[in-house]
Protein backbone atom coordinates (compact mmCIF):
# COMPACT_ATOMS: atom_id res chain seq x y z
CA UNK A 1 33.23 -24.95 23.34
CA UNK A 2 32.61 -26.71 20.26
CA UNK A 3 35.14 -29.69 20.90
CA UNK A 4 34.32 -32.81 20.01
CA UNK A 5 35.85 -35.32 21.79
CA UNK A 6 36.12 -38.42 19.97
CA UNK A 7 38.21 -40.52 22.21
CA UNK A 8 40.12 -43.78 21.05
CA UNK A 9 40.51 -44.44 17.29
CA UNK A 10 41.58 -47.54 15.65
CA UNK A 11 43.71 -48.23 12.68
CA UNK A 12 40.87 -46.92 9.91
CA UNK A 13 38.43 -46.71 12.02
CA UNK A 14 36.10 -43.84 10.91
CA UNK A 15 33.76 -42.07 13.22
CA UNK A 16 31.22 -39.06 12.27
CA UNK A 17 29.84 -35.94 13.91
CA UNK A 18 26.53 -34.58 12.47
CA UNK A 19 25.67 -31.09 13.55
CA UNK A 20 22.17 -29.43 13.11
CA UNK A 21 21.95 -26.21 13.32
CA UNK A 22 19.47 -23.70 12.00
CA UNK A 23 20.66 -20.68 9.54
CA UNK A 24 20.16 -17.45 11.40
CA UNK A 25 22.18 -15.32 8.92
CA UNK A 26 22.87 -14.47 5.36
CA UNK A 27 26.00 -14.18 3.76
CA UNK A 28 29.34 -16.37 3.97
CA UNK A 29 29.07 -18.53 7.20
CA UNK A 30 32.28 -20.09 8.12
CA UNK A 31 32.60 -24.15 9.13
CA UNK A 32 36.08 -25.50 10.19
CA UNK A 33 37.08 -29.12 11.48
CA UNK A 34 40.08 -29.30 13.35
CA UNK A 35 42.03 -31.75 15.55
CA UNK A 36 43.17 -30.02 18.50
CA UNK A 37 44.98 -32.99 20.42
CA UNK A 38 45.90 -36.45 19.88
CA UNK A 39 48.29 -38.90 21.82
CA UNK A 40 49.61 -40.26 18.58
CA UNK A 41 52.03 -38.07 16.80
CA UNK A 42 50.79 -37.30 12.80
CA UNK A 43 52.97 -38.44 10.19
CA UNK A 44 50.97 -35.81 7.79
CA UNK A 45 49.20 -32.90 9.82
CA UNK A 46 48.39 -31.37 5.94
CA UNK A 47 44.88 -32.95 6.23
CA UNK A 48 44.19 -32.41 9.98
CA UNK A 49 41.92 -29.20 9.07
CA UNK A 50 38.64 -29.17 6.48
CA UNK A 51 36.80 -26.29 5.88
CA UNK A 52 33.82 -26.18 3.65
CA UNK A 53 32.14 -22.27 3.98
CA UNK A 54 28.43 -21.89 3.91
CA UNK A 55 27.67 -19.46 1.41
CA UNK A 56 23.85 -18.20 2.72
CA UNK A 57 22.03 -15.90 0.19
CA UNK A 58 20.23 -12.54 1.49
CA UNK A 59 16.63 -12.58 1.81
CA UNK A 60 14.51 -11.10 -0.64
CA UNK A 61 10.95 -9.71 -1.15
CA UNK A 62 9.62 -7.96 -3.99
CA UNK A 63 7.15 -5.26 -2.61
CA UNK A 64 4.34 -4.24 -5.44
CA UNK A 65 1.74 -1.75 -4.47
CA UNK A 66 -1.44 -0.44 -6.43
CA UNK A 67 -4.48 1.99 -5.64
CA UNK A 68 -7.68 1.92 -6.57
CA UNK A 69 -9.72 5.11 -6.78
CA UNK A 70 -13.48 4.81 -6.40
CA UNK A 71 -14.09 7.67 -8.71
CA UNK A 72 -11.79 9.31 -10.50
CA UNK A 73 -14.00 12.49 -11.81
CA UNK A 74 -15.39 13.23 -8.66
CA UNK A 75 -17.38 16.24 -8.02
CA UNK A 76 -16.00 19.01 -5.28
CA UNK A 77 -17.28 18.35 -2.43
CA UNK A 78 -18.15 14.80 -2.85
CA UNK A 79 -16.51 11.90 -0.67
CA UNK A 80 -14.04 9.26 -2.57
CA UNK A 81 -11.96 6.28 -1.37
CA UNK A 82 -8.59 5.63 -2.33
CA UNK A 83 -7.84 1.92 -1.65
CA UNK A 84 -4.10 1.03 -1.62
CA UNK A 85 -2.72 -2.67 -1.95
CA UNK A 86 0.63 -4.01 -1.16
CA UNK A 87 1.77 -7.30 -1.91
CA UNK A 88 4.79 -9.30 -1.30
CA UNK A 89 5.82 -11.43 -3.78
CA UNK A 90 8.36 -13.43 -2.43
CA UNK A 91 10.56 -15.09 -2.57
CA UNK A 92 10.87 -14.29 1.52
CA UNK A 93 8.98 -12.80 3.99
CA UNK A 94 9.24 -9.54 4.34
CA UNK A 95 9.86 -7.18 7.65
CA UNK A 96 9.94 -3.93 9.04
CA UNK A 97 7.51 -3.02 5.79
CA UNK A 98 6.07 1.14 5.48
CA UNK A 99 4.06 2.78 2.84
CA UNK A 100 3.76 6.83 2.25
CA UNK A 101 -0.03 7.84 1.16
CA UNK A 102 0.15 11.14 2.07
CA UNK A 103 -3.60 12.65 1.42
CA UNK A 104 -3.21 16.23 -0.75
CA UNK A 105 -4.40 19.71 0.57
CA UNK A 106 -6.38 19.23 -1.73
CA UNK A 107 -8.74 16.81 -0.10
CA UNK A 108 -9.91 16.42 3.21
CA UNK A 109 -8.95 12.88 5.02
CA UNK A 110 -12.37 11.77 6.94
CA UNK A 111 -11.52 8.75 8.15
CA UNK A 112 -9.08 5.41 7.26
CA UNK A 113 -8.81 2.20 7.50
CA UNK A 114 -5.62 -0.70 7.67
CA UNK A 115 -6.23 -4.24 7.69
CA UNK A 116 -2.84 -4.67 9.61
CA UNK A 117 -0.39 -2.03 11.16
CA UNK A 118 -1.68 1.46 11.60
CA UNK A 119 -1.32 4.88 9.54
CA UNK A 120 0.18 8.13 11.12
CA UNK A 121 -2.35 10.77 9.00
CA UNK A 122 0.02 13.88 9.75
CA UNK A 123 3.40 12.17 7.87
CA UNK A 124 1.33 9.78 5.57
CA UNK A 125 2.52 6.85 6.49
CA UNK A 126 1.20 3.64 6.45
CA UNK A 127 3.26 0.95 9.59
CA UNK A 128 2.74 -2.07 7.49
CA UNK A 129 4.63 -4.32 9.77
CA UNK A 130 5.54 -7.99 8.49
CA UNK A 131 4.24 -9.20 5.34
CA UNK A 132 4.89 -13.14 4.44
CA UNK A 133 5.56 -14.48 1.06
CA UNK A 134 2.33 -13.98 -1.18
CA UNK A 135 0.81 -12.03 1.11
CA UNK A 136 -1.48 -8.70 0.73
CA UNK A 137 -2.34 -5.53 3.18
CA UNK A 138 -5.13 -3.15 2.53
CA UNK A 139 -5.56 0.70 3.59
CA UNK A 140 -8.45 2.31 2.51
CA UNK A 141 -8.39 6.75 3.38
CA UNK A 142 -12.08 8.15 2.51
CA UNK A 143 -11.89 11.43 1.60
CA UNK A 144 -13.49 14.92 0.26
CA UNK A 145 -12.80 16.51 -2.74
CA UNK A 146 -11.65 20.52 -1.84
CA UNK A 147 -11.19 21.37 -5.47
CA UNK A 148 -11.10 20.88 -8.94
CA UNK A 149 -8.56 20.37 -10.64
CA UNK A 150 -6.25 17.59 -11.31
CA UNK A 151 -5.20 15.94 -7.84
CA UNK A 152 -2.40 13.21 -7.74
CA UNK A 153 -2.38 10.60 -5.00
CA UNK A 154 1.29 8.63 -4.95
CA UNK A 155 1.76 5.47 -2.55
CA UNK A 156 5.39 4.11 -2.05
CA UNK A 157 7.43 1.96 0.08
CA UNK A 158 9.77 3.63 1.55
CA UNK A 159 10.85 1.06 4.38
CA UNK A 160 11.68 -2.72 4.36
CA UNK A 161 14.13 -4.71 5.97
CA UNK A 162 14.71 -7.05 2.65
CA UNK A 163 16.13 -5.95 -0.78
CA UNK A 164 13.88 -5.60 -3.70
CA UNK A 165 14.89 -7.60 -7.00
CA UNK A 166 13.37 -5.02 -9.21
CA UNK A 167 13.14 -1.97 -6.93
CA UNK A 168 14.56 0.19 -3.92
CA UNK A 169 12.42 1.56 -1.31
CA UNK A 170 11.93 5.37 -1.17
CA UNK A 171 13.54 6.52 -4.53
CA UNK A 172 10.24 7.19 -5.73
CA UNK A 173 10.58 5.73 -9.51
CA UNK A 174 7.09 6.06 -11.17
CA UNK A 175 8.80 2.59 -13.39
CA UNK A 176 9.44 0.87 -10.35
CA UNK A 177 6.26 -1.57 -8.86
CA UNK A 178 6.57 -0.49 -5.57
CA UNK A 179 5.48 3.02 -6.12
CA UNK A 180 2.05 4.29 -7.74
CA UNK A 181 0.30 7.49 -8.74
CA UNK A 182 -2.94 7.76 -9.28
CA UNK A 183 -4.85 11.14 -10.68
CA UNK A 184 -8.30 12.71 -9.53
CA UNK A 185 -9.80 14.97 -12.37
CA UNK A 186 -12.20 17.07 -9.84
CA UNK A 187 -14.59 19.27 -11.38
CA UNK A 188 -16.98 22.23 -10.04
CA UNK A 189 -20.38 21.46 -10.33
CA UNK A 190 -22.38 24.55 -11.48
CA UNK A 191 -25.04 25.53 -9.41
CA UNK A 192 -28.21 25.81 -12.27
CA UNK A 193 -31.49 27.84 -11.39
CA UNK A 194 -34.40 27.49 -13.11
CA UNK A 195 -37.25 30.14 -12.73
CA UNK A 196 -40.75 30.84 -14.64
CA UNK A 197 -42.43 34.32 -15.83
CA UNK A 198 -46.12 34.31 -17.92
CA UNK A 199 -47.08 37.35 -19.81
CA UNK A 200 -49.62 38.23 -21.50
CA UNK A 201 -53.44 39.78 -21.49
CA UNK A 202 -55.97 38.80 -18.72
CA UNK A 203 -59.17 36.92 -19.96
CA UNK A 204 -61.24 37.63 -17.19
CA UNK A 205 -62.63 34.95 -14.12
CA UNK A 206 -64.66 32.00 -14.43
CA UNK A 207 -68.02 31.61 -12.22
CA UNK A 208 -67.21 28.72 -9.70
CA UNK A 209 -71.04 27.76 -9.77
CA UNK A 210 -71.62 28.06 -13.09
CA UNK A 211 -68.41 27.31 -15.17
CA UNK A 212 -69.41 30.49 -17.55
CA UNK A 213 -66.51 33.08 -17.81
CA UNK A 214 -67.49 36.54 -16.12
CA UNK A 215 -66.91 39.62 -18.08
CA UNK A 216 -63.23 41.02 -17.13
CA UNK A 217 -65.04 44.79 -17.79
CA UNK A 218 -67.26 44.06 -14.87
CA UNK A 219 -63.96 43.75 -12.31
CA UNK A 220 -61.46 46.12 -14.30
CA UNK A 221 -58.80 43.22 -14.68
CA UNK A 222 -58.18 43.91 -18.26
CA UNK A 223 -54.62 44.51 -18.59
CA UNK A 224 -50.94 43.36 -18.39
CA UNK A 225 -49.96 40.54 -15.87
């Protein structure tokens, strides 16, 4: 009910109620003292209410996220990985947390790999889950290169339960730290052959027993080869 019930109270007698309670909330929290009954009629009933707000600020975690590409000139048809990092900065935890890292057309996803959460391949996205002040997540997506050309590989956040200081989840603003694009130059490898033709005039044999060369006249292998 949230009555306090102090009982008898001498002539300036002072008596104190200590609450502890644990902040569940941001935002403006509201705390009110009031006397609800007395006996003793109030000369001055001005000063029978206090109330002293609780002003709570929001949670906040600044999301930062960064790939690294194992080669970025790969060859087509050659296997890459493309490592993406998030971290949270602080100052608060952070919930609810989702990266996009969807893999091109352009190359073919053979495998991944989250150290937390788990990563729908079809929409590119990466269930990060919780992530606690100064903490960091991994996903790494192997790949092979299709083609050549210039590839790009973007990772964003694009879900958390906390505001950003310095960014907004899922505008996709190439200035903002919690998105990153990365570009694969992939180039055709030609495909060389290398092949050998002698010309010239026949000599003639050599004699296996003797080592002497045997007259070409006496076989008819004078000619073009």
């Amino acid at each position: 009910t949230g009555i306090w019930f102090v009982g008898g109270l001498a002539d300036e007698e002072v008596v104190t109620l200590a609450i502890r309670a644990q902040v569940i909330d941001d935002g403006v929290i509201p705390n009110t003292a009031e006397i609800t009954a007395s006996d003793r009629p109030d000369p001055d009933s001005t000063n029978n209410t206090d109330t002293r707000p609780l002003a709570v600020p929001q949670p906040e975690a600044d999301l930062s996220v960064a790939t690294l590409v194992s080669n970025s000139t790969p060859a087509v048809g050659e296997t890459i990985t493309l490592t993406t990092t998030i971290r949270n900065a602080g100052p608060d935890d952070a919930t609810s947390v989702e990266v996009r890292t969807l893999v091109s057309t352009r190359l073919r996803l053979i495998e991944h790999e989250v150290t937390q959460g788990g990563y729908d391949a079809d929409a590119g996205r990466w269930f990060v889950g919780g992530l606690t002040r100064n903490a960091e997540e991994t996903i790494t997506l192997t790949v092979e290169v299709l083609e050549e050309g210039f590839i790009a590989h973007d990772a964003e956040v694009v879900a958390v339960d906390q505001p950003d200081p310095d960014s907004k989840a899922g505008m996709g603003g190439t200035e903002e730290d919690d998105f990153t694009r990365d570009v694969i130059n992939a180039r055709e490898v030609a495909d060389l052959e290398l092949s050998k033709e002698l010309t010239g005039r026949s000599i003639g044999r050599l004699n296996f027993v003797t080592g002497e060369p045997v007259d070409p006249f006496m076989f008819g292998e004078v000619g073009e080869f």
